[in-house]
Protein backbone atom coordinates (compact mmCIF):
# COMPACT_ATOMS: atom_id res chain seq x y z
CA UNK A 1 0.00 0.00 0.00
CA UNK A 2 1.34 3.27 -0.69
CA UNK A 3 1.92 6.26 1.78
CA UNK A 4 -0.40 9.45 1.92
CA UNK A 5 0.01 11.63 -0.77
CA UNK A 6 -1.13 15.07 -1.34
CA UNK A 7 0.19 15.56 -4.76
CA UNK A 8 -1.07 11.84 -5.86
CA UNK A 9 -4.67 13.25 -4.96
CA UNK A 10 -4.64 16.55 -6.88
CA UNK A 11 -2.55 14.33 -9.70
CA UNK A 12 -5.82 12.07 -9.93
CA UNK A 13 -8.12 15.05 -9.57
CA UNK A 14 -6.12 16.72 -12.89
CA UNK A 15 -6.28 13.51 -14.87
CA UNK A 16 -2.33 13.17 -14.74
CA UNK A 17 -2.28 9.71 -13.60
CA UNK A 18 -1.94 6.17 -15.52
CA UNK A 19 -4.18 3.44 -14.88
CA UNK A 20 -1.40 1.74 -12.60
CA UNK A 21 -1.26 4.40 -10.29
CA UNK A 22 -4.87 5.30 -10.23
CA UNK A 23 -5.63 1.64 -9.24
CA UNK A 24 -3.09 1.92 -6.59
CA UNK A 25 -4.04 5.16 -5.43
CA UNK A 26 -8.16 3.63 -5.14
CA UNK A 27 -6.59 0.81 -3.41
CA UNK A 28 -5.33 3.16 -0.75
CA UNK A 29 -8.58 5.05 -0.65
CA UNK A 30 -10.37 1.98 0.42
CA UNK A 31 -7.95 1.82 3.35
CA UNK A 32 -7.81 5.45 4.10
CA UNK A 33 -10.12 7.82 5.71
CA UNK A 34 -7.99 11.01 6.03
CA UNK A 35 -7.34 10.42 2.03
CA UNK A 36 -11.21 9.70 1.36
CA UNK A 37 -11.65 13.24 2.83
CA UNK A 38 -9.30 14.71 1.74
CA UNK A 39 -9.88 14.36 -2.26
CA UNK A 40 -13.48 14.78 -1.05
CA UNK A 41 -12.81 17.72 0.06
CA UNK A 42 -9.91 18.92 -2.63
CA UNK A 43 -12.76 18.22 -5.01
CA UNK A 44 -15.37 20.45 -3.42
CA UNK A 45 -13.48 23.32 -3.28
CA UNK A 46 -12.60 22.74 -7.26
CA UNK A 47 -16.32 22.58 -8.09
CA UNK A 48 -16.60 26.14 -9.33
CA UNK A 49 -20.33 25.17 -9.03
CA UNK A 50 -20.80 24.54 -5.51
CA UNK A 51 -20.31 28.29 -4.35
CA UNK A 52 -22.71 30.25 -6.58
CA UNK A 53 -22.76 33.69 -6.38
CA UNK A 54 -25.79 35.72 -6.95
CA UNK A 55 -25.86 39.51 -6.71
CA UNK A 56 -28.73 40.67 -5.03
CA UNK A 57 -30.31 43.75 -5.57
CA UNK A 58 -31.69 45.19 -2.01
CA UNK A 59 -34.30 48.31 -2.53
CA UNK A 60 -35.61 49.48 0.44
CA UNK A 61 -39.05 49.16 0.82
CA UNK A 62 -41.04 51.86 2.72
CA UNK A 63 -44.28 51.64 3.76
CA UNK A 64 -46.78 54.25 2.01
């Protein structure tokens, strides 16, 4: 099994591995929970989706 590995994650993430290391990388992500959470995590904060920002126009209303 191979060690923790911050750069193997965001290597995976960014499509830069070969099947031989992505199979040994998900072979340590079924052993390892600070991993699983970690890419979980690296992914979510990629996901240019997840935080949507919406301008909002606030007009005070008075009453007449």
């Amino acid at each position: 099994m191979m060690e923790c590995s911050f750069e193997m994650l965001v290597r995976y993430l960014d499509g830069q591995l070969n099947l031989d290391q992505k199979l040994r990388l998900f072979e340590h992500l079924d052993e390892c929970e600070t991993c699983r959470d970690a890419i979980y995590q690296i992914a979510r904060d990629r996901d240019s989706q997840f935080f949507v920002y919406r301008p909002y126009s606030v007009e005070k209303v008075l009453a007449p």
